[in-house]
C-alpha atoms as a PDB file:
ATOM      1  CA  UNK A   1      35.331 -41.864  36.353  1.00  0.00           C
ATOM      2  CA  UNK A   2      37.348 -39.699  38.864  1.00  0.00           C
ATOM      3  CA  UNK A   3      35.213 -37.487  40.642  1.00  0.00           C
ATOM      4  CA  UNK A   4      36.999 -34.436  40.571  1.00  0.00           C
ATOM      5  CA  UNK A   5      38.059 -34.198  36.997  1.00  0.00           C
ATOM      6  CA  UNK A   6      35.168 -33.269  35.064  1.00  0.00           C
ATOM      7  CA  UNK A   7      37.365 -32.573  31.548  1.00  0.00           C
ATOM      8  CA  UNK A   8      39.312 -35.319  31.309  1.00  0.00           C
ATOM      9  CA  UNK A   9      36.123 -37.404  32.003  1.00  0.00           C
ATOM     10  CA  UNK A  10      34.637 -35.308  29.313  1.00  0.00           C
ATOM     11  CA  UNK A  11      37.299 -36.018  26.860  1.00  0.00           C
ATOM     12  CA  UNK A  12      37.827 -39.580  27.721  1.00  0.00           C
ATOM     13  CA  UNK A  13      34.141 -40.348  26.979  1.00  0.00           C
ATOM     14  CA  UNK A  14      33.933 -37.719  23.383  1.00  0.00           C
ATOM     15  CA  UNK A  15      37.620 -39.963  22.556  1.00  0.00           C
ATOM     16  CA  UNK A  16      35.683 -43.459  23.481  1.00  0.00           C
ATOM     17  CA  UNK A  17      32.774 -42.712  22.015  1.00  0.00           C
ATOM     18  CA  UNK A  18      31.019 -43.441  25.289  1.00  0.00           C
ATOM     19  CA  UNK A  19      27.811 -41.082  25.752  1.00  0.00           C
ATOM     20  CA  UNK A  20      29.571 -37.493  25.712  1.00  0.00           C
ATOM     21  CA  UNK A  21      27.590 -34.537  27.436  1.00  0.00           C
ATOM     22  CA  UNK A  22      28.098 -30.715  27.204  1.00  0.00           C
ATOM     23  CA  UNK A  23      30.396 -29.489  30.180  1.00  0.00           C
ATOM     24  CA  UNK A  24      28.771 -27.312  32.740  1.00  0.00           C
ATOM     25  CA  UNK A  25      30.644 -23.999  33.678  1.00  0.00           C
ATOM     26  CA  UNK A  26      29.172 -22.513  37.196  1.00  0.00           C
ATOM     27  CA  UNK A  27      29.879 -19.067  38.189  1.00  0.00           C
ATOM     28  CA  UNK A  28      29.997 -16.943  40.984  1.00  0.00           C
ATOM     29  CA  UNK A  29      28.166 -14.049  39.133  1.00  0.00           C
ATOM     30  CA  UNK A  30      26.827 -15.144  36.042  1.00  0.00           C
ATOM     31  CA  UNK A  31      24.291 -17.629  35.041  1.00  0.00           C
ATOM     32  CA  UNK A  32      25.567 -21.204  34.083  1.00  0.00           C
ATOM     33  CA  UNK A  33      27.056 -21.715  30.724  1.00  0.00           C
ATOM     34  CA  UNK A  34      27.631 -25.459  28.630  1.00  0.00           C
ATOM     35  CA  UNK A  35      31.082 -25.769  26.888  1.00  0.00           C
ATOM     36  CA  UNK A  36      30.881 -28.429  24.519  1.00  0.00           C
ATOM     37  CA  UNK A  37      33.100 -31.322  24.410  1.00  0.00           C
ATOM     38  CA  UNK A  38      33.539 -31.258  20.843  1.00  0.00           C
ATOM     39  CA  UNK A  39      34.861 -27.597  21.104  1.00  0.00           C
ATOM     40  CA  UNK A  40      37.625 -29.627  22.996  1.00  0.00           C
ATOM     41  CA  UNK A  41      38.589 -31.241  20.097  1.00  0.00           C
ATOM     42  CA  UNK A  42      38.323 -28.738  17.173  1.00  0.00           C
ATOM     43  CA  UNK A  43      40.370 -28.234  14.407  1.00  0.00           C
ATOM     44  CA  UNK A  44      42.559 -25.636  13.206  1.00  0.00           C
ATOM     45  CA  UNK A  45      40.050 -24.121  10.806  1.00  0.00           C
ATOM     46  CA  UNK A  46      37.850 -23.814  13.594  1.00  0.00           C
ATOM     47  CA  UNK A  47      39.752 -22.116  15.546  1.00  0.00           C
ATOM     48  CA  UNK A  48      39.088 -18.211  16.977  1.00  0.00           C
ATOM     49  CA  UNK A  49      40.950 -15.665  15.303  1.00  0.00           C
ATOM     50  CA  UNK A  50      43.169 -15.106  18.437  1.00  0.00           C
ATOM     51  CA  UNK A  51      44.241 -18.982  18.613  1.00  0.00           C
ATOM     52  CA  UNK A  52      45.223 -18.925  14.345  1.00  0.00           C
ATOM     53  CA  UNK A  53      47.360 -15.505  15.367  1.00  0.00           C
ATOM     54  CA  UNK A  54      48.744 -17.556  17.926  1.00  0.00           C
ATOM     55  CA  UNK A  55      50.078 -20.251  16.061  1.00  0.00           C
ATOM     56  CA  UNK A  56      51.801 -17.686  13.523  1.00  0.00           C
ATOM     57  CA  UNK A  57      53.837 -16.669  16.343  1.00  0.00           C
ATOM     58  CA  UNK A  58      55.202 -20.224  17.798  1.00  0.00           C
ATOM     59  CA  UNK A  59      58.527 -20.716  17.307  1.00  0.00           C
ATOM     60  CA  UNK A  60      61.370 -23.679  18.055  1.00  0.00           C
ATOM     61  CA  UNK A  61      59.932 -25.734  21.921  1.00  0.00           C
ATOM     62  CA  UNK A  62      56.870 -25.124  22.444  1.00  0.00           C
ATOM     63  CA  UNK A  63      55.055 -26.040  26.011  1.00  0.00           C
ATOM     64  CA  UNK A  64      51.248 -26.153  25.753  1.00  0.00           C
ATOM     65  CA  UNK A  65      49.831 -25.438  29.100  1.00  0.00           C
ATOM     66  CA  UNK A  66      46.364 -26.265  29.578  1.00  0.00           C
ATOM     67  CA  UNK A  67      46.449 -28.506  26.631  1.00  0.00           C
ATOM     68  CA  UNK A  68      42.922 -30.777  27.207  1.00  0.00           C
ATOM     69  CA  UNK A  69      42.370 -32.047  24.146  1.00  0.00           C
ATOM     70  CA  UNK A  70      45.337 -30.532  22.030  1.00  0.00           C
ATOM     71  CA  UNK A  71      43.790 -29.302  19.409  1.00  0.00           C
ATOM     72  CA  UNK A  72      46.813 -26.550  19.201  1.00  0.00           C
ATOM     73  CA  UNK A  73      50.036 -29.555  20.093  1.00  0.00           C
ATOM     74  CA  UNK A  74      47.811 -31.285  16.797  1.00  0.00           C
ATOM     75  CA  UNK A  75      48.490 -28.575  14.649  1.00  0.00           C
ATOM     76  CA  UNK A  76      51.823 -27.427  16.089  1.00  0.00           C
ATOM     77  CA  UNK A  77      52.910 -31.209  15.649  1.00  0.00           C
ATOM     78  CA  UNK A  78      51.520 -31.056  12.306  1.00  0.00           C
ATOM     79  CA  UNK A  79      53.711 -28.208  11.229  1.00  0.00           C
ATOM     80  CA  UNK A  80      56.891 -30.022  12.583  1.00  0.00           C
ATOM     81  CA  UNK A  81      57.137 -28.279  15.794  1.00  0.00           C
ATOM     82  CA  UNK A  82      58.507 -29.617  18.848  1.00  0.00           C
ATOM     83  CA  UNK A  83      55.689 -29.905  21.777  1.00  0.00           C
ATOM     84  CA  UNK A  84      55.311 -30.522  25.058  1.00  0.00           C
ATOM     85  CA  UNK A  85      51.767 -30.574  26.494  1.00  0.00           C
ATOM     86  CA  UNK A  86      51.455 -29.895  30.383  1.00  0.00           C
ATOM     87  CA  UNK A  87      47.717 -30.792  31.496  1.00  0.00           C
ATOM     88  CA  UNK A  88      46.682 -31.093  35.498  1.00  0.00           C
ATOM     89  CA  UNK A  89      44.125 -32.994  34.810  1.00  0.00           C
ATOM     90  CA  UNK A  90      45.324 -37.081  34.510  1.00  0.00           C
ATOM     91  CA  UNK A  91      42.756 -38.294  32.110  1.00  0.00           C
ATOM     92  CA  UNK A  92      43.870 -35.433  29.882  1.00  0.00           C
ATOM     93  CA  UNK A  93      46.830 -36.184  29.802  1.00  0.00           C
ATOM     94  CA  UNK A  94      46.327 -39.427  29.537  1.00  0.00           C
ATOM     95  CA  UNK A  95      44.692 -39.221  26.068  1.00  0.00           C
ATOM     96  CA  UNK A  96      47.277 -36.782  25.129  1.00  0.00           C
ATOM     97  CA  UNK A  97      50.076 -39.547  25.443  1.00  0.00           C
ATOM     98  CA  UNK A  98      47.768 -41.489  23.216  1.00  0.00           C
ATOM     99  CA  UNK A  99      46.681 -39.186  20.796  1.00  0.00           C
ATOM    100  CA  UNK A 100      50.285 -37.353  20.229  1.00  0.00           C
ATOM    101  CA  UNK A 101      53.052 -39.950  21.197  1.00  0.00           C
ATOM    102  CA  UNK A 102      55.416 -37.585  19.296  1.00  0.00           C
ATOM    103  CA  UNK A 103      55.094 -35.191  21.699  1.00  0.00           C
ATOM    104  CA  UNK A 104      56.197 -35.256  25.284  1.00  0.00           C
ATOM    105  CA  UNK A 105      53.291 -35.032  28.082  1.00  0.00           C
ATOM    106  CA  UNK A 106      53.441 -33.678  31.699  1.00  0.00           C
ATOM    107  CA  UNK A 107      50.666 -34.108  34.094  1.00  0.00           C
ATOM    108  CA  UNK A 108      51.352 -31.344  36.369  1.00  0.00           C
ATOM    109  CA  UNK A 109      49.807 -27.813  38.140  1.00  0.00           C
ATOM    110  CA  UNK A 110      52.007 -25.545  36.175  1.00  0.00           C
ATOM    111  CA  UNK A 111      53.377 -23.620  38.924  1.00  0.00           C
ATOM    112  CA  UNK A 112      54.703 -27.029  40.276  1.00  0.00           C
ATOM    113  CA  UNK A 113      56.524 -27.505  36.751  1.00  0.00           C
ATOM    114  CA  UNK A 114      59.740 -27.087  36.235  1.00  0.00           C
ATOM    115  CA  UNK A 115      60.780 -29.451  33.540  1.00  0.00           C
ATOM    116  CA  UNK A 116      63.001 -28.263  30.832  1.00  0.00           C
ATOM    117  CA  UNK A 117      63.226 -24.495  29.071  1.00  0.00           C
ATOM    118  CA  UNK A 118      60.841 -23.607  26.013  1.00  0.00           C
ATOM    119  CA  UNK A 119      61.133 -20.976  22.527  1.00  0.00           C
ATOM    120  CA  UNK A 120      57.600 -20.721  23.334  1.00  0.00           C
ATOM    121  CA  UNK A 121      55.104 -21.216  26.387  1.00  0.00           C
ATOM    122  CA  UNK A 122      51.216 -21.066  25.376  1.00  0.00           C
ATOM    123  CA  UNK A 123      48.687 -19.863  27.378  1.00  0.00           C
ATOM    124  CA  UNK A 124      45.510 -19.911  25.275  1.00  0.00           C
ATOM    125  CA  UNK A 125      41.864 -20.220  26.156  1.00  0.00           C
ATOM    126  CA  UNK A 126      42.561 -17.350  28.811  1.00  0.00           C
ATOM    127  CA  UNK A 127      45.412 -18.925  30.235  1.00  0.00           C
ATOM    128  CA  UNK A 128      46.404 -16.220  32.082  1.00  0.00           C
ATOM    129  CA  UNK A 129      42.906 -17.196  34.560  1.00  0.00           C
ATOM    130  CA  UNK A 130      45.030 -20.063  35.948  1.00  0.00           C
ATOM    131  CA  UNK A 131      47.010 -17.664  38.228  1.00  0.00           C
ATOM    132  CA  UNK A 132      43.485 -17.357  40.000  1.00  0.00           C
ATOM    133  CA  UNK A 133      43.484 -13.649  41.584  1.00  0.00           C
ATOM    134  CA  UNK A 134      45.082 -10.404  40.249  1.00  0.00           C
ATOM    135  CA  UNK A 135      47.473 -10.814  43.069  1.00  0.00           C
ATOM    136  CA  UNK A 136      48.982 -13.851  42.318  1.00  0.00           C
ATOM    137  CA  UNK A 137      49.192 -12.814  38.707  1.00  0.00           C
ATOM    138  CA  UNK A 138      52.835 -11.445  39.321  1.00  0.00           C
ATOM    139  CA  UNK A 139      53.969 -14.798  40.776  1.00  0.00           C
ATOM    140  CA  UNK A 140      52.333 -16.687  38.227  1.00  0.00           C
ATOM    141  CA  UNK A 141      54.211 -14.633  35.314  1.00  0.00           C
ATOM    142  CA  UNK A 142      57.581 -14.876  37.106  1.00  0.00           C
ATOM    143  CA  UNK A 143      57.503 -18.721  37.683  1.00  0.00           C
ATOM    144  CA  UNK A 144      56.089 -18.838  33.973  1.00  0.00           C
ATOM    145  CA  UNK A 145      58.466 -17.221  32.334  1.00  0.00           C
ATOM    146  CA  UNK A 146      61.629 -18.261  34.796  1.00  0.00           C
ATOM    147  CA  UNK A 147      60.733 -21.810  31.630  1.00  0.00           C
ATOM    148  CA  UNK A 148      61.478 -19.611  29.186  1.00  0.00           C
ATOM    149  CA  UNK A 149      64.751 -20.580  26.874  1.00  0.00           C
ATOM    150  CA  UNK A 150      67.031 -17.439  25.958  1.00  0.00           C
ATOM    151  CA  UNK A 151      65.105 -15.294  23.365  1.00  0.00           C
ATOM    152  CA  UNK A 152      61.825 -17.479  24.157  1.00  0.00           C
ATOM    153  CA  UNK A 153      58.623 -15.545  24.844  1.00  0.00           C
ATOM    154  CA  UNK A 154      55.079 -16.610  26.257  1.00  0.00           C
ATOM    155  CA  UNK A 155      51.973 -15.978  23.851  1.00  0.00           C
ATOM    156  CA  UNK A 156      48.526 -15.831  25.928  1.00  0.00           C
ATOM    157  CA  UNK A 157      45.443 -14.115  25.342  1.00  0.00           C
ATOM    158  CA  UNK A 158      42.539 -12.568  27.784  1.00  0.00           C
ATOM    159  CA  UNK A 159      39.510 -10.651  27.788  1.00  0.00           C
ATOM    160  CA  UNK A 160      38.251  -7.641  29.191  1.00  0.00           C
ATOM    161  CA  UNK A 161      35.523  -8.110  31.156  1.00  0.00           C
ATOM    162  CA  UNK A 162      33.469  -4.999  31.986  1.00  0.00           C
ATOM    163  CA  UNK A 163      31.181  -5.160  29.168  1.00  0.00           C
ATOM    164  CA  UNK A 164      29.282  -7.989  31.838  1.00  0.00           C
ATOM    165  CA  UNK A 165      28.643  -5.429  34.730  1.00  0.00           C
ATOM    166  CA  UNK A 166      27.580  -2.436  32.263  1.00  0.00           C
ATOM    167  CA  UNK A 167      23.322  -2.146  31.695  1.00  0.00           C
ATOM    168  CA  UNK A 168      21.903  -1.081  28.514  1.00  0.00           C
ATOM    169  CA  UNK A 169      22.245   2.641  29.110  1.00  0.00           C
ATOM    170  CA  UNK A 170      26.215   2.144  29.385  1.00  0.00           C
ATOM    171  CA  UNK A 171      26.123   2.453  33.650  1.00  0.00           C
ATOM    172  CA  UNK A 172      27.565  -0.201  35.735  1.00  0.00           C
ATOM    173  CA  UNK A 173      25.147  -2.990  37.788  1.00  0.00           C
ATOM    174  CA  UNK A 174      28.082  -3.668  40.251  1.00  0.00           C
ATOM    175  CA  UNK A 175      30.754  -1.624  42.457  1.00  0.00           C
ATOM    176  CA  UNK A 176      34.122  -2.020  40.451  1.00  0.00           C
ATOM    177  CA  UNK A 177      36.034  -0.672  43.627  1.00  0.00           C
ATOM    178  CA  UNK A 178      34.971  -3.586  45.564  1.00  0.00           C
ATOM    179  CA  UNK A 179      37.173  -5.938  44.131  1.00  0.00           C
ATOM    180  CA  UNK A 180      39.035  -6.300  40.286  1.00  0.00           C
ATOM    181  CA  UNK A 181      35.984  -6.956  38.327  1.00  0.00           C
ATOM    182  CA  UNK A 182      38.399  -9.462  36.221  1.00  0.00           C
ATOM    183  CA  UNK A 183      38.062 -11.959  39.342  1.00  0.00           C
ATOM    184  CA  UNK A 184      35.563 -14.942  39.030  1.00  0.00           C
ATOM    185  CA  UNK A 185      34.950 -17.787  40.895  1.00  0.00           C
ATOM    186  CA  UNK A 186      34.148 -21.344  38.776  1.00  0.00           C
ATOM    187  CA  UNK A 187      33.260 -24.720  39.098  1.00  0.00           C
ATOM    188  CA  UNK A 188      32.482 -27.137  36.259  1.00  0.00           C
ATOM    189  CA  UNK A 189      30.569 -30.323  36.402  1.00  0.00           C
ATOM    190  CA  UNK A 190      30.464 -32.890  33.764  1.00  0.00           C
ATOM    191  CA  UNK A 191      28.237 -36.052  34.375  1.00  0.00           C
ATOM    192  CA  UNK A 192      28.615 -37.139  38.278  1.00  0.00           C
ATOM    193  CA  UNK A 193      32.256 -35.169  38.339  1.00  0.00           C
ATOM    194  CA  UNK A 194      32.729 -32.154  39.481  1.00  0.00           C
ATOM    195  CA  UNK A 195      35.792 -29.930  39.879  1.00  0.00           C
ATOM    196  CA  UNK A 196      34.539 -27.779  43.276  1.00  0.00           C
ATOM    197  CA  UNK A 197      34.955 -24.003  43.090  1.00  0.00           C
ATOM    198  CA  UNK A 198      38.082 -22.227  41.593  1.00  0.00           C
ATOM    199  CA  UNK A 199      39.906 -18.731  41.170  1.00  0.00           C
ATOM    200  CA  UNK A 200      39.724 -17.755  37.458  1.00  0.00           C
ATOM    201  CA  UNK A 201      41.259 -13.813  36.680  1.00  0.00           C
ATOM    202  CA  UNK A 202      40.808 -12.293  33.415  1.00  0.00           C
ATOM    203  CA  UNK A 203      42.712  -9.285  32.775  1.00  0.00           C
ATOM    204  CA  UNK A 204      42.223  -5.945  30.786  1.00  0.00           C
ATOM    205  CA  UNK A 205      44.930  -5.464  28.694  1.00  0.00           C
ATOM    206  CA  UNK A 206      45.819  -1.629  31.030  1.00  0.00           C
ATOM    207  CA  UNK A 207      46.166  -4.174  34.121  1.00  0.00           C
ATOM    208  CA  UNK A 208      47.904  -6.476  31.949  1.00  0.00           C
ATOM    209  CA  UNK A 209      50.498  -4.053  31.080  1.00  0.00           C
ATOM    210  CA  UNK A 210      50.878  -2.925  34.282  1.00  0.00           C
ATOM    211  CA  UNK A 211      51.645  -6.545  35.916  1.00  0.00           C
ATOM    212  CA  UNK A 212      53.476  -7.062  32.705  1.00  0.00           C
ATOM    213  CA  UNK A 213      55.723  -3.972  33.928  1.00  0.00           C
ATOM    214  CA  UNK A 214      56.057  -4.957  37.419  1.00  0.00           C
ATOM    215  CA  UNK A 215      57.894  -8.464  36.711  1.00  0.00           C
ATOM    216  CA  UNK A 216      60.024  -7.135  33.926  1.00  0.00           C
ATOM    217  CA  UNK A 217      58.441  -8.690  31.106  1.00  0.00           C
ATOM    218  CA  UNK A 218      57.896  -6.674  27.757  1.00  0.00           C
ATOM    219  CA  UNK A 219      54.513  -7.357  26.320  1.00  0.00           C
ATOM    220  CA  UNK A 220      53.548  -6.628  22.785  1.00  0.00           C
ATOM    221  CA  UNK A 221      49.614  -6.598  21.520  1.00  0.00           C
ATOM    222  CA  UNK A 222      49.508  -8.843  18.870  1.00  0.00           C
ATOM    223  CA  UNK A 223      45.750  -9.094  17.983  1.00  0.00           C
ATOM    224  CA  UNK A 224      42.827  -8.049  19.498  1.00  0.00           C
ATOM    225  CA  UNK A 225      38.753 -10.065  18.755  1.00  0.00           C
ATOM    226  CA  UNK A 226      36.071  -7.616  20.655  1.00  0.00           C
ATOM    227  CA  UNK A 227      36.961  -7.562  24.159  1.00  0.00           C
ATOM    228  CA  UNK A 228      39.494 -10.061  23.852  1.00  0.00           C
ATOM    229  CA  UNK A 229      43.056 -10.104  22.815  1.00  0.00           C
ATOM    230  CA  UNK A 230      46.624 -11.730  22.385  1.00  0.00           C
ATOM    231  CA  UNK A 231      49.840 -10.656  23.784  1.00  0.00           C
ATOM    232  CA  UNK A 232      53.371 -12.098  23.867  1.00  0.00           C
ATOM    233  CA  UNK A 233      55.512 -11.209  26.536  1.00  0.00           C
ATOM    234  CA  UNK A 234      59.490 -11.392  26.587  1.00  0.00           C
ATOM    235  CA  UNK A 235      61.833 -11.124  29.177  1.00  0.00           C
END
């Protein structure tokens, strides 16, 4: 079991059948939360309603970045699309090679990717949090969509996060001036693995726009859930 790879352990063992445990997601400001390894793993009709919107609006290549489990190359491959998955972690991948050997498989940090041009890059699950910071969201977008094939666009969702800081009376239990609220620190432990503490950002869809604007992408809303929502962005 590498050490420092707590979801691919997690998936190896739910995909071997060897013990599985719930995944442990630390934060910086909130109190630990369990993400289940079978969520990993779920299938299109359990989807959220941002993910199903997402898959309406996949078209020709798609890159799935962040795939884990690939629960969306499954039903992307399953609808005759052509996928390539892109997963840092190794034992991720690894499955994903054995699970989907129709697809093609990267193990790779996306901004060290630079393999090929896609119709369509997916960022789901709040892929926009792997940039890390709000600052490095511009360079993130930028080297994201620099993959992007002629007329290709990048579909990715986020959440607005305020609703955490606000108290029952509607005030706010931390200084919002002090840094972007949308910046968390994480570190998820699964078993005797751990991944050690990482940048996660989540954006409001105003700050979204505005970085959005600022690297020359056009981004449409295409659905929003509560706090969350989906947006494709074009060059």
């Amino acid at each position: 079991m590498s050490q420092k790879d707590p979801i691919g352990n997690a998936i190896w063992d739910y995909h071997t059948n060897n013990n599985p445990k719930d995944i442990i997601v630390a934060s910086d400001i909130l109190e630990d939360d369990t993400l289940p390894v079978h969520h990993l793993f779920r299938e299109f009709n359990e989807f959220p309603k941002l993910e199903i919107e997402a898959m309406k609006h996949c078209t020709g290549k798609v890159l799935d970045t962040g795939a884990g489990a690939g629960p969306h190359t499954k039903h992307l491959i399953e609808k005759g699309f052509d996928v390539t998955t892109l997963e840092i972690s190794s034992k991720a991948s690894e499955y994903l090679k054995i699970a989907f050997p129709e697809a093609t498989h990267y193990s790779d940090s996306i901004l060290n990717f630079k393999k090929g041009t896609y119709d369509t890059i997916l960022l789901l699950m709040n892929g926009i949090g792997i940039a890390g910071t709000l600052n490095e969201v511009p360079h993130f977008l930028n080297h994201i969509s620099s993959l992007l094939a002629p007329g290709g666009s990048i579909i990715c969702d986020s959440t607005d996060v305020k609703y955490i800081f606000e108290d029952d009376e509607g005030g706010l239990w931390v200084d919002l001036n002090a840094n972007y609220y949308g910046e968390f620190k994480f570190n998820m432990k699964y078993k005797e693995s751990e991944s050690d503490w990482f940048n996660w950002v989540y954006l409001d869809i105003e700050k979204f726009q505005e970085v959005a604007n600022k690297v020359g992408l056009e981004m449409t809303l295409l659905a929003k859930d509560e706090q969350s929502f989906l947006v494709q962005l074009r060059k």
